[in-house]
C-alpha atoms as a PDB file:
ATOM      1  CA  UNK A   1      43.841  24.087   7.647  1.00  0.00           C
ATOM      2  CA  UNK A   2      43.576  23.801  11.085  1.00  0.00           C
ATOM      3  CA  UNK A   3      47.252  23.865  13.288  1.00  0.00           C
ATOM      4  CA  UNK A   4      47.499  23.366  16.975  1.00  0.00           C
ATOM      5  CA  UNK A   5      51.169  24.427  18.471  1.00  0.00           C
ATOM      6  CA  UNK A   6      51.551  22.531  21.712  1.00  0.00           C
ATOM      7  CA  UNK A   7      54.065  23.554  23.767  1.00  0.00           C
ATOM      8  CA  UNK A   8      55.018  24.510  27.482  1.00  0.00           C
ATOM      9  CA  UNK A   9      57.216  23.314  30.019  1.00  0.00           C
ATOM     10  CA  UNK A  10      59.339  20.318  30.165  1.00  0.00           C
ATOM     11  CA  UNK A  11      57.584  17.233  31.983  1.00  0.00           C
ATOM     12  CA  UNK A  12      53.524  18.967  32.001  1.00  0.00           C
ATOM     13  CA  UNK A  13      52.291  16.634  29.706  1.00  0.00           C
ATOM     14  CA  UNK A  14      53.089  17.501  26.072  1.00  0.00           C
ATOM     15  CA  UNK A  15      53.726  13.904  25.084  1.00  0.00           C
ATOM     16  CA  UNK A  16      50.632  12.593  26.072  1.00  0.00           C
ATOM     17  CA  UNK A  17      49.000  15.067  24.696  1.00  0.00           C
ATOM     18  CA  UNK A  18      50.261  15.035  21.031  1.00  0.00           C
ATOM     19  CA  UNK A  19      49.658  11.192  21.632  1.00  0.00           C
ATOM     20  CA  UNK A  20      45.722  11.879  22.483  1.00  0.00           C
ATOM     21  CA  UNK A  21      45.286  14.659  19.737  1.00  0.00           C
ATOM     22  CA  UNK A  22      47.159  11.408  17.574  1.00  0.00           C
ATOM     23  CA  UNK A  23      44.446   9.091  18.483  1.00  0.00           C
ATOM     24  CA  UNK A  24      41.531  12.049  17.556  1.00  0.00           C
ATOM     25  CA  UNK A  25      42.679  12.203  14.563  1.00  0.00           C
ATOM     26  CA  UNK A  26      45.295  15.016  14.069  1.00  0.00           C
ATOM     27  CA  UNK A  27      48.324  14.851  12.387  1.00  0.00           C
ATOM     28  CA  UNK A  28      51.081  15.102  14.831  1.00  0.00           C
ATOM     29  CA  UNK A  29      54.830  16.309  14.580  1.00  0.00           C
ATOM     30  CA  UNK A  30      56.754  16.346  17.627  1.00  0.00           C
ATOM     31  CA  UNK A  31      60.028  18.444  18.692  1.00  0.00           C
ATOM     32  CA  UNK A  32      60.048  20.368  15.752  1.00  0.00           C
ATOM     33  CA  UNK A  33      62.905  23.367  15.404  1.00  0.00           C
ATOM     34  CA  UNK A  34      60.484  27.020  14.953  1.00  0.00           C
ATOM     35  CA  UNK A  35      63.070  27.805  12.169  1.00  0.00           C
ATOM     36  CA  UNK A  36      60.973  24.899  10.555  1.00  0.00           C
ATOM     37  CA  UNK A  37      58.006  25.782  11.602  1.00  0.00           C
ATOM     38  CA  UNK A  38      56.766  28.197   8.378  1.00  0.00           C
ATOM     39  CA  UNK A  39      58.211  25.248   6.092  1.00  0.00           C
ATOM     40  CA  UNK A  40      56.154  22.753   7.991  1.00  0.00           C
ATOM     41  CA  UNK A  41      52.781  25.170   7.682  1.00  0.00           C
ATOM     42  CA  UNK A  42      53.347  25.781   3.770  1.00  0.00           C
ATOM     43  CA  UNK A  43      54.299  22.054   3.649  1.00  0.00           C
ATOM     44  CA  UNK A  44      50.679  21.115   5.300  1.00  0.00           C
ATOM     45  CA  UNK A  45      48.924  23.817   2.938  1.00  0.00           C
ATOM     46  CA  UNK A  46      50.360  22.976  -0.157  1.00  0.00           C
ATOM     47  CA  UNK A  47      49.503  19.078   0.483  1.00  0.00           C
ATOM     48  CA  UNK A  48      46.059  19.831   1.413  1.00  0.00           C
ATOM     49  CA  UNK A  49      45.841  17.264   4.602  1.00  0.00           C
ATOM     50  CA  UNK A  50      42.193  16.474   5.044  1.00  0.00           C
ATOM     51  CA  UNK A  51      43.038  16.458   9.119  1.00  0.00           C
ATOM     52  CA  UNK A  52      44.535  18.874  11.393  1.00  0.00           C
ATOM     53  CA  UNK A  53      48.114  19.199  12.155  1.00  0.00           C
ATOM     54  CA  UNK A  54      49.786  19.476  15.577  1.00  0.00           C
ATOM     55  CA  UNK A  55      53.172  20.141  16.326  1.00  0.00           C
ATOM     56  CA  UNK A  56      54.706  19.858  19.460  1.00  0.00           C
ATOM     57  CA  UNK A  57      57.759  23.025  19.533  1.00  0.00           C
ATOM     58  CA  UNK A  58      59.568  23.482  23.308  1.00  0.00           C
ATOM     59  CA  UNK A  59      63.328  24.100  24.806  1.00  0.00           C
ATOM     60  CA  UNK A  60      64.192  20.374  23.317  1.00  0.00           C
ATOM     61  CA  UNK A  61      65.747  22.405  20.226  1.00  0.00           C
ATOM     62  CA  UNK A  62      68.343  23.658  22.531  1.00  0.00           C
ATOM     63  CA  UNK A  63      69.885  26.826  20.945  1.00  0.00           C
ATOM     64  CA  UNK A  64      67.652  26.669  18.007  1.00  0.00           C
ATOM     65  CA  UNK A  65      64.397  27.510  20.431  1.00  0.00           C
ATOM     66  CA  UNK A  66      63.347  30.996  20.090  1.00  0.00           C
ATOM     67  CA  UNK A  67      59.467  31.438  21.203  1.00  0.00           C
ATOM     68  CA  UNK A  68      59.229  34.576  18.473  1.00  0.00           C
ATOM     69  CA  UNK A  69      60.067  32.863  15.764  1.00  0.00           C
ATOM     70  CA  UNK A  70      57.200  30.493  17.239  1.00  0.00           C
ATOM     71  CA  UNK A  71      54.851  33.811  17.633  1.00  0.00           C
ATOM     72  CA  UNK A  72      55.514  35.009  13.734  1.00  0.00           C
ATOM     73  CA  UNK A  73      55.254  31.478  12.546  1.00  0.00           C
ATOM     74  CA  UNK A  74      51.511  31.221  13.760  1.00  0.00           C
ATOM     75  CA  UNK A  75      50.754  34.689  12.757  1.00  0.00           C
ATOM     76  CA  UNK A  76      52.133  33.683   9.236  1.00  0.00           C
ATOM     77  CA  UNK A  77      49.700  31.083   9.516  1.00  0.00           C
ATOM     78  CA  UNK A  78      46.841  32.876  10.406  1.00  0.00           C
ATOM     79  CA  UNK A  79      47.567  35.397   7.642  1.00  0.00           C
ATOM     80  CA  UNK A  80      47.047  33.023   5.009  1.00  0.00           C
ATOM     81  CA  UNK A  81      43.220  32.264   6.115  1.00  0.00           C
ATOM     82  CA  UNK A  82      44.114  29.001   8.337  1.00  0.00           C
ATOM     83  CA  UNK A  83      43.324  28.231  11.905  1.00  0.00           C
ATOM     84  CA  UNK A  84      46.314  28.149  14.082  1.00  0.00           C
ATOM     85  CA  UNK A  85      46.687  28.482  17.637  1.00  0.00           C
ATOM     86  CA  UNK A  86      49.082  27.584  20.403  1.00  0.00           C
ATOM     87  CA  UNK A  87      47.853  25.588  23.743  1.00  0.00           C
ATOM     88  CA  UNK A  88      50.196  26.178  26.346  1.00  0.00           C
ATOM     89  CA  UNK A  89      51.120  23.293  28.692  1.00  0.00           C
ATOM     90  CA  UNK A  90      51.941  24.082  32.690  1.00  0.00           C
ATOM     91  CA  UNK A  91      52.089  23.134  36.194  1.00  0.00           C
ATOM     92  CA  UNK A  92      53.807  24.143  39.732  1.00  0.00           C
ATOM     93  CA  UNK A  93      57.427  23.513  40.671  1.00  0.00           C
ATOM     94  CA  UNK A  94      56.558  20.862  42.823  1.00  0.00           C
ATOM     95  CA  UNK A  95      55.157  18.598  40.663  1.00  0.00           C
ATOM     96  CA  UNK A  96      57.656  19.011  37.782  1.00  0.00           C
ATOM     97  CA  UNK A  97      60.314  17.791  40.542  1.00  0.00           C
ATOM     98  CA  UNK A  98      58.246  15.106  41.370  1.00  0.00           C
ATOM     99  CA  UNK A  99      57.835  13.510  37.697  1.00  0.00           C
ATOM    100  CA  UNK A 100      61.458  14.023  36.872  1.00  0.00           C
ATOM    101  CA  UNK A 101      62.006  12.191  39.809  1.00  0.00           C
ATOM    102  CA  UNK A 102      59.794   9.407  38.213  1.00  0.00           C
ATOM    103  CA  UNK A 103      60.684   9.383  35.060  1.00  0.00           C
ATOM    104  CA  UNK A 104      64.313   9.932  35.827  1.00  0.00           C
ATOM    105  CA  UNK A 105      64.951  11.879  32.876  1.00  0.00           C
ATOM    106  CA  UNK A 106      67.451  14.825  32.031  1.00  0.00           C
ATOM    107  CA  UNK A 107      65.450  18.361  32.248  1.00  0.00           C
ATOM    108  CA  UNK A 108      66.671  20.121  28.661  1.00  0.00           C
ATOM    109  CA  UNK A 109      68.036  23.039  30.603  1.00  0.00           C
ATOM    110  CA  UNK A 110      69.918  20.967  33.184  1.00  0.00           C
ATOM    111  CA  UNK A 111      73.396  21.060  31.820  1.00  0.00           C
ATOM    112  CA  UNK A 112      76.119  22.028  33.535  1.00  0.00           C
ATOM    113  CA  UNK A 113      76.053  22.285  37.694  1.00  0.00           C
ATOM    114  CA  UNK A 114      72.327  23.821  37.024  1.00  0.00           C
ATOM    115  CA  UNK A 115      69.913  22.526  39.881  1.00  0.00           C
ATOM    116  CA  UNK A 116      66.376  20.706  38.138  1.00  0.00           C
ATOM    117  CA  UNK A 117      64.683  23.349  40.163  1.00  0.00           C
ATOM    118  CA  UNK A 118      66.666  26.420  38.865  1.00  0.00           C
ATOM    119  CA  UNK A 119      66.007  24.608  34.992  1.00  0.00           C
ATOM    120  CA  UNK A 120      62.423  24.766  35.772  1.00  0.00           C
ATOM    121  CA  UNK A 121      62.839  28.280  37.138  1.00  0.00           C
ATOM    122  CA  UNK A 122      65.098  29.340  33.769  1.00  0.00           C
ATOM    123  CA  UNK A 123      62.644  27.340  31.375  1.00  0.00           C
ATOM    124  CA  UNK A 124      59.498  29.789  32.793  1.00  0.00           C
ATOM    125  CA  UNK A 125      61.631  32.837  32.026  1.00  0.00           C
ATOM    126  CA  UNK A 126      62.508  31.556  28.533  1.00  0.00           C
ATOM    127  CA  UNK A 127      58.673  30.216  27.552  1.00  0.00           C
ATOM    128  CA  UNK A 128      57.154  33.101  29.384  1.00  0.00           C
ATOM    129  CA  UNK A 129      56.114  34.611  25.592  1.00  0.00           C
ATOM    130  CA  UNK A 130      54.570  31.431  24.353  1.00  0.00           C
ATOM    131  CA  UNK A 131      52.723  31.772  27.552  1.00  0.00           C
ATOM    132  CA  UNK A 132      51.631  34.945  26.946  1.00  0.00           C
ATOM    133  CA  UNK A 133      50.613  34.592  23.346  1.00  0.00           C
ATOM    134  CA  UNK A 134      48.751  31.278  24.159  1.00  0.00           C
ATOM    135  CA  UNK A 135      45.332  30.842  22.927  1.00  0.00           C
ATOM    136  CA  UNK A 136      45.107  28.089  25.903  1.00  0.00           C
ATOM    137  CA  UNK A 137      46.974  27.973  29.215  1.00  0.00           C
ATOM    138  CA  UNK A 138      46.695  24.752  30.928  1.00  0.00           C
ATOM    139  CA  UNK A 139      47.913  24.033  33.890  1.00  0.00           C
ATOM    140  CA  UNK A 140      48.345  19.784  34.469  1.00  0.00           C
ATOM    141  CA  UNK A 141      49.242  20.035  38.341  1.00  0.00           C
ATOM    142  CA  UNK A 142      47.501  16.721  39.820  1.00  0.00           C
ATOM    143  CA  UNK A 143      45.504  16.009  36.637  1.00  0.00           C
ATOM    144  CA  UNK A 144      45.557  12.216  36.058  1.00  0.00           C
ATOM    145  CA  UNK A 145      46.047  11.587  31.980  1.00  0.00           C
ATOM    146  CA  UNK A 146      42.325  10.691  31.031  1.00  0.00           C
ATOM    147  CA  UNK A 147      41.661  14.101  33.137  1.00  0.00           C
ATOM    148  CA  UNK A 148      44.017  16.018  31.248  1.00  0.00           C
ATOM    149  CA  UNK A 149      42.973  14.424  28.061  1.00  0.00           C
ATOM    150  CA  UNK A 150      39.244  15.602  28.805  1.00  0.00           C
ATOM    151  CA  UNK A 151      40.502  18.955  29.472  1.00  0.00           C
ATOM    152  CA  UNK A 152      42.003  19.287  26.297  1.00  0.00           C
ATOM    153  CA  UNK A 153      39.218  17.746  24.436  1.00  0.00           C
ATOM    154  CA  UNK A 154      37.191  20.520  25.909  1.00  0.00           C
ATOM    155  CA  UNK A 155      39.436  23.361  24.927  1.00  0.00           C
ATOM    156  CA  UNK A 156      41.046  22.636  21.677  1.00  0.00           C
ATOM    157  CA  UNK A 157      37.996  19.849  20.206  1.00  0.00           C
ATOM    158  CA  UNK A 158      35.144  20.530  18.623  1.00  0.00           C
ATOM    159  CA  UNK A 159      32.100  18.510  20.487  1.00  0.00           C
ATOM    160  CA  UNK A 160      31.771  15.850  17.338  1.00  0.00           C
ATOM    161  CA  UNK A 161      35.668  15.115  17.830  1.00  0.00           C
ATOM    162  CA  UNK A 162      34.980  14.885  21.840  1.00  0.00           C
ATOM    163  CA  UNK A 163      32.141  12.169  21.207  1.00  0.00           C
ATOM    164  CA  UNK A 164      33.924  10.116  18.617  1.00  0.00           C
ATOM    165  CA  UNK A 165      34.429   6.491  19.930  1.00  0.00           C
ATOM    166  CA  UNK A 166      35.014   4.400  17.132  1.00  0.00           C
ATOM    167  CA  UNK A 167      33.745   0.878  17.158  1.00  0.00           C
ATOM    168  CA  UNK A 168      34.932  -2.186  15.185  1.00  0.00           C
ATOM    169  CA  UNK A 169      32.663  -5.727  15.717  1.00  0.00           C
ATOM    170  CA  UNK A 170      34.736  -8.610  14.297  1.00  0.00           C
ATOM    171  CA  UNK A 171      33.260 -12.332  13.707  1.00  0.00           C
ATOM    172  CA  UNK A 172      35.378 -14.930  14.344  1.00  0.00           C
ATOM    173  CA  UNK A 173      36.043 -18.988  15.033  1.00  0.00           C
ATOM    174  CA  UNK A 174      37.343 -19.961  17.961  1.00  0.00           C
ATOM    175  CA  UNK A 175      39.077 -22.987  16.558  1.00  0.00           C
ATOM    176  CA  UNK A 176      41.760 -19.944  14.899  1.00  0.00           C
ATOM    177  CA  UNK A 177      41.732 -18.385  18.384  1.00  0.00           C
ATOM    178  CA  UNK A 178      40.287 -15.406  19.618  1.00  0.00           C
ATOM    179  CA  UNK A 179      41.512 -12.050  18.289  1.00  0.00           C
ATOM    180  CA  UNK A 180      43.887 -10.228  20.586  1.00  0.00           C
ATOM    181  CA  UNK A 181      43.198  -6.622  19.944  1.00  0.00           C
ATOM    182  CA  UNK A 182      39.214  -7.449  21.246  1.00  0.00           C
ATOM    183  CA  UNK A 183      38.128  -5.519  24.430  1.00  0.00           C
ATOM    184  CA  UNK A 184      34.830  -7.534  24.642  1.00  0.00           C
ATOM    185  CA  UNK A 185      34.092 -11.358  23.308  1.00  0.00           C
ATOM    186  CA  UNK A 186      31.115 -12.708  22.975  1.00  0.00           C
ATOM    187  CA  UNK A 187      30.751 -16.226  22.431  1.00  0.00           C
ATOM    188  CA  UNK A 188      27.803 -17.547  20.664  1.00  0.00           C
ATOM    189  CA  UNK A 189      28.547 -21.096  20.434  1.00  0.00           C
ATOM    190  CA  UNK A 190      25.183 -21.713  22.392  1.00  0.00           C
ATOM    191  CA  UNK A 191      22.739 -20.992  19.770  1.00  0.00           C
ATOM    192  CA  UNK A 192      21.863 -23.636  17.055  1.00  0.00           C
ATOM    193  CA  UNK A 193      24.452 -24.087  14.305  1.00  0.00           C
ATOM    194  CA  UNK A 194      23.256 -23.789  10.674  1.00  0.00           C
ATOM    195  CA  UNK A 195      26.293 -26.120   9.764  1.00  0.00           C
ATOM    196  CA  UNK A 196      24.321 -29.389  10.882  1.00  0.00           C
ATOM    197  CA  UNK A 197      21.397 -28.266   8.604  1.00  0.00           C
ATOM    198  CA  UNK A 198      22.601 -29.552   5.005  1.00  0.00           C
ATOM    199  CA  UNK A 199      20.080 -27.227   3.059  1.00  0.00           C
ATOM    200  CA  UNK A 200      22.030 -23.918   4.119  1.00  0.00           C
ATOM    201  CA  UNK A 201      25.388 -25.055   5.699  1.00  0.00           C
ATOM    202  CA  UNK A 202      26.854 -23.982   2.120  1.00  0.00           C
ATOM    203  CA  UNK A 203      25.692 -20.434   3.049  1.00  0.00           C
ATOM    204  CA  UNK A 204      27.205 -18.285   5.066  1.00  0.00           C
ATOM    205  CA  UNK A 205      26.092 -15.508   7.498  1.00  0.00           C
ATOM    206  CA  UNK A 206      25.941 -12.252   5.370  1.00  0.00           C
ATOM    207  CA  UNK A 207      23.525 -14.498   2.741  1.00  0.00           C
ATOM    208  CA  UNK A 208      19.854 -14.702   3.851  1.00  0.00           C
ATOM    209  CA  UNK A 209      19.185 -18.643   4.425  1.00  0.00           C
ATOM    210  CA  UNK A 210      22.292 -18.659   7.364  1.00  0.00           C
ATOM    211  CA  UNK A 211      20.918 -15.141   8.601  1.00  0.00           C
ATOM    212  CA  UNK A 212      17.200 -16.229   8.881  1.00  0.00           C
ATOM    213  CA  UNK A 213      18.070 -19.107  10.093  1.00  0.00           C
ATOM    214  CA  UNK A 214      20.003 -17.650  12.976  1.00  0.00           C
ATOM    215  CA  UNK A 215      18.083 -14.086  13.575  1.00  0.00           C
ATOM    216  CA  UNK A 216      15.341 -16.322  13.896  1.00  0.00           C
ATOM    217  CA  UNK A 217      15.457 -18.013  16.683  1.00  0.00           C
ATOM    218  CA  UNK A 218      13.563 -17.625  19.726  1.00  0.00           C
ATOM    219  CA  UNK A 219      16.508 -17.414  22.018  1.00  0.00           C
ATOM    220  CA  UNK A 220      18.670 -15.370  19.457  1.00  0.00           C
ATOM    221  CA  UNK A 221      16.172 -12.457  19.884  1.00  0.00           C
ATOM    222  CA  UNK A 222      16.225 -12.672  23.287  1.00  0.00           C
ATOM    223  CA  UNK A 223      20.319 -12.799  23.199  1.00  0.00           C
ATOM    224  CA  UNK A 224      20.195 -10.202  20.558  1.00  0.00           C
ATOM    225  CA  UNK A 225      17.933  -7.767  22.913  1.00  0.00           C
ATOM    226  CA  UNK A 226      20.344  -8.430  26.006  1.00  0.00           C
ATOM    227  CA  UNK A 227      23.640  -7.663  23.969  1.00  0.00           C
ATOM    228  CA  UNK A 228      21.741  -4.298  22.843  1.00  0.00           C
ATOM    229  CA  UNK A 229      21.244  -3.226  26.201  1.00  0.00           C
ATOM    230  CA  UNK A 230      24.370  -3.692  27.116  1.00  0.00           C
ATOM    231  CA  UNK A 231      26.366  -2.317  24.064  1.00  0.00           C
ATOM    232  CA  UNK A 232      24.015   0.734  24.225  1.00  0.00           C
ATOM    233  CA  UNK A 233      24.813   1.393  28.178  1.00  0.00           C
ATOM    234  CA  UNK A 234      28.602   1.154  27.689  1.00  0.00           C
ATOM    235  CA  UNK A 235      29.556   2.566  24.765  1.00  0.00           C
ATOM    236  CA  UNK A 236      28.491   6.171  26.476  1.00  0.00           C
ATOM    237  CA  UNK A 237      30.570   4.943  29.231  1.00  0.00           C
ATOM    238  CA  UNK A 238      34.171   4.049  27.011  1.00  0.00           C
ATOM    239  CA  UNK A 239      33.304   7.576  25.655  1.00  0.00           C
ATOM    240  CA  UNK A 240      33.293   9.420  28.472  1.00  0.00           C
ATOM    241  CA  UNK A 241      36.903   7.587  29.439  1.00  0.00           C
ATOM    242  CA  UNK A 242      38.565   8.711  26.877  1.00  0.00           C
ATOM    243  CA  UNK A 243      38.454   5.484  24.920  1.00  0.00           C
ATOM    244  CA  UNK A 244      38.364   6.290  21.079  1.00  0.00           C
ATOM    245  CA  UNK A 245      38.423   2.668  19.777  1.00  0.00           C
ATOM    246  CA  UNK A 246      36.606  -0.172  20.983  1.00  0.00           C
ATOM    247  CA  UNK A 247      36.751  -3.724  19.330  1.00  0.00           C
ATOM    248  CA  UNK A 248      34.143  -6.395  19.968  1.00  0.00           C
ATOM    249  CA  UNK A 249      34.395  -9.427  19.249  1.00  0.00           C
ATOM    250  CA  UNK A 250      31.993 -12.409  18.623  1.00  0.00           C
ATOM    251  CA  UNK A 251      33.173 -15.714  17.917  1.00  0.00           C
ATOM    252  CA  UNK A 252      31.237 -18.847  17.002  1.00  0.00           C
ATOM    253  CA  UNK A 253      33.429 -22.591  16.127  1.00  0.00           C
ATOM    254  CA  UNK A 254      34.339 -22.091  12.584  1.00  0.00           C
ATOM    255  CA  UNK A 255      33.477 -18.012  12.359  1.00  0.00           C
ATOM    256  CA  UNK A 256      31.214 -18.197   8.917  1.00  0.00           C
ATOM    257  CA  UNK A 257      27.590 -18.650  10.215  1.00  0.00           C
ATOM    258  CA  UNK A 258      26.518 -17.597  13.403  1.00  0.00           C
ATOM    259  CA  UNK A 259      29.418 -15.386  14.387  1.00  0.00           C
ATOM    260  CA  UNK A 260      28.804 -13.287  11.397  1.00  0.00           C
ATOM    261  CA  UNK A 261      24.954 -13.274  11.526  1.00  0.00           C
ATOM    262  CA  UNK A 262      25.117 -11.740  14.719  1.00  0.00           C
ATOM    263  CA  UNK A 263      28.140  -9.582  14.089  1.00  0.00           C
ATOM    264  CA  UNK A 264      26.040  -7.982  11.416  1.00  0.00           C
ATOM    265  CA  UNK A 265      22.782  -7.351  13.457  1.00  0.00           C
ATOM    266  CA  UNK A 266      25.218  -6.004  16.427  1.00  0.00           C
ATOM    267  CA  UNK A 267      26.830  -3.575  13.180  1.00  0.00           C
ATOM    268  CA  UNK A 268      23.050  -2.472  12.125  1.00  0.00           C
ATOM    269  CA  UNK A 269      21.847  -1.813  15.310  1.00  0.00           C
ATOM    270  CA  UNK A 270      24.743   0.718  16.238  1.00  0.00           C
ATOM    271  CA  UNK A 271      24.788   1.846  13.329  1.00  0.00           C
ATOM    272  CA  UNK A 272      20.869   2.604  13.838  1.00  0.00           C
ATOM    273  CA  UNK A 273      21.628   4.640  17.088  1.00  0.00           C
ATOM    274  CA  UNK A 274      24.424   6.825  15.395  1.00  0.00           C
ATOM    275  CA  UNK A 275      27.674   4.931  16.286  1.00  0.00           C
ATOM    276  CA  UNK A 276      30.550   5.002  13.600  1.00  0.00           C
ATOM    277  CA  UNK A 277      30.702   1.131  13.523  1.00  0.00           C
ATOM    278  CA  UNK A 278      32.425  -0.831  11.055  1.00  0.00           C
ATOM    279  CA  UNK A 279      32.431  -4.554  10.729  1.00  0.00           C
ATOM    280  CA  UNK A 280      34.793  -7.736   9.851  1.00  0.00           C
ATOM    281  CA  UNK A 281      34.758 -11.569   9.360  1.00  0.00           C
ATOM    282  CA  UNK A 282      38.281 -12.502   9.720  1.00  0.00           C
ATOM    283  CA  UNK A 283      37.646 -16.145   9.563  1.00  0.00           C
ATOM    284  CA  UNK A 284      34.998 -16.600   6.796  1.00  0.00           C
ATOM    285  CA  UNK A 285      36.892 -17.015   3.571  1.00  0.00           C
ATOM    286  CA  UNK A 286      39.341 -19.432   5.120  1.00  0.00           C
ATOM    287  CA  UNK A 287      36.069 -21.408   6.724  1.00  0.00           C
ATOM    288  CA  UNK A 288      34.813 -21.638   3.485  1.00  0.00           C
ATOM    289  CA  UNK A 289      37.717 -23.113   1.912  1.00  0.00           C
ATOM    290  CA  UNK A 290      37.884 -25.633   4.624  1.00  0.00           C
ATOM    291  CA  UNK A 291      33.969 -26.981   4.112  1.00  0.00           C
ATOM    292  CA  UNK A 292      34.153 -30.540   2.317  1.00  0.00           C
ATOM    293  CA  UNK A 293      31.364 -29.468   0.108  1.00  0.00           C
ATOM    294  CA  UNK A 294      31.134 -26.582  -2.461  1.00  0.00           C
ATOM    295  CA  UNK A 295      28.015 -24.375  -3.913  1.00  0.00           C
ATOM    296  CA  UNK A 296      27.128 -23.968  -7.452  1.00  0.00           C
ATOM    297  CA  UNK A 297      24.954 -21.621  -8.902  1.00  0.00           C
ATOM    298  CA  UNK A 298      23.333 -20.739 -12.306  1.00  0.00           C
ATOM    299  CA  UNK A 299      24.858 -17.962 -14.308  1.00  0.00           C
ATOM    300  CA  UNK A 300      21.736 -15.721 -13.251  1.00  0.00           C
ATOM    301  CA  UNK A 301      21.963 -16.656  -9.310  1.00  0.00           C
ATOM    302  CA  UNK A 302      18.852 -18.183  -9.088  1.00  0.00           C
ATOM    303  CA  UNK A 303      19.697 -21.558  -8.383  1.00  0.00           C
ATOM    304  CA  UNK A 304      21.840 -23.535  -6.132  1.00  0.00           C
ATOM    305  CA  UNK A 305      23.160 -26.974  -5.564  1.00  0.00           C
ATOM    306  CA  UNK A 306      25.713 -28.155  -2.874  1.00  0.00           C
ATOM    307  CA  UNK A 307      27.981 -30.989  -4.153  1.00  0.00           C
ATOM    308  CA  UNK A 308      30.816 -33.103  -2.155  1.00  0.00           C
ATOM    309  CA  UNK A 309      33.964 -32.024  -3.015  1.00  0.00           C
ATOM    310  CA  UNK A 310      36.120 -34.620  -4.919  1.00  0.00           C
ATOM    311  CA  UNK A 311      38.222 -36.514  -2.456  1.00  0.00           C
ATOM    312  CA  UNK A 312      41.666 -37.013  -3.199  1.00  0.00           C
ATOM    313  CA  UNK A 313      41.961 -40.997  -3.670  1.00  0.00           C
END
């Protein structure tokens, strides 16, 4: 197992850093008591998680915070034959005024007729351990979040986990509106529709007479090519933002022939250049049970016939 303790002082940047390590994949527990911490670890082993765990452990606990019983916890851990280390969050006086100004928040240690600067002061003293026994000190002093999120990717992520940008291509009709999680569309009304040709209309794009049909047209290659190009020259770009999921979207009227033809290219072709690319057709099955016409085929596939559907008299 692999466990991450992130922890340091109030307001550097622990929450948006559990929620980035969230979003690359580890499993993240937040304000956790370090009494609980050697539960938590045996918990994780025993379970066999197939993802690392990160658990965020600061002065929120109040009296139950003591940064030794944070120290033996890891050591426990790392006795037992896992990876565990602690990343240690920081940044100047200044700025920690400044965002609790922002936020206008409570500082844990501000009780009483305690100052926010002499809580910052007493929180140093009481973290200065966890400092010192830190695998990773970072300090987050006038680092915007995608830059502190790259500077954690480069100390606590291997380089496969820094790279991974995961992309999801759904097809779709515009007629059932276009999907609201997409960060691109692509509309592809413009090429010819397979739906006015009654000798494949019954077909759909994932079966070979909608697909040919589509893929092979002059000015589909030439879209196809474009959309590549494109694709290829931002994807790099999303990755190098930070950006871990990225949802395109290509919609056609009904979102059963062309939409998914091209969907599925787009899917091959990253795929092809070593993308982790998945793809849906959130519209197809309900498109199909709209047609007013149905397929039937022999027992053996080999034949097909398209039919009217009955009409209610």
């Amino acid at each position: 197992m692999k466990y991450l303790i992130v922890t340091g002082l109030s307001g550097a940047g622990k929450t948006s850093v559990l929620r980035h390590l969230e979003d690359a994949g580890f499993q993240c527990i937040d304000n956790l008591p370090p009494m609980l911490l050697a539960q938590a670890f045996s918990l994780c082993d025993k379970v066999e998680l197939n993802k690392p765990v990160a658990l965020g452990v600061d002065s929120r606990s109040g009296a139950l915070f003591d940064p030794q019983a944070v120290i033996h916890a890891v050591e426990g851990a790392q006795s037992r034959g896992n990876e565990a280390s602690i990343l240690f969050l920081e940044a100047d006086t200044e700025t920690l005024i400044d965002r609790y100004k922002e936020t206008r928040r409570d500082h844990p240690l501000a009780g009483g007729v305690r100052t926010l600067e002499e809580a910052i002061a007493s929180e140093r003293e009481l973290l200065q351990p966890l400092r010192e026994a830190a695998n990773y000190v970072l300090s987050t002093g006038g680092l915007r979040a995608r830059e502190l999120c790259a500077r954690v990717d480069a100390l606590v992520l291997s380089g496969d986990a820094q790279q991974t940008l995961r992309t999801e291509i759904m097809s779709f009709g515009y007629k059932r509106g276009i999907p609201r999680e997409s960060d691109l569309v692509f509309d592809v009304r413009f090429l010819p529709n397979p739906f006015y040709n009654k000798e494949i209309r019954a077909y759909t794009g994932l079966e070979a007479p909608v697909r040919d049909f589509v893929l092979g047209k002059e000015e589909t290659r030439a879209f196809l090519q474009r959309l590549y190009d494109l694709v290829d020259y931002l994807i790099p770009l999303y990755q190098r933002e930070g950006k871990r999921r990225l949802m395109i979207a290509v919609g056609c009227t009904g979102g059963a022939h062309r939409s998914v033809a091209i969907s599925e290219a787009l899917g091959a072709h990253l795929r092809a250049m070593g993308n982790a690319v998945s793809v849906t057709h959130r519209d197809i099955a309900l498109e199909e049970a709209s047609w007013p016409f149905r397929r039937d085929r022999s027992l053996d596939g080999s034949a097909m016939s398209i039919l009217p559907t009955a009409k209610t008299p």
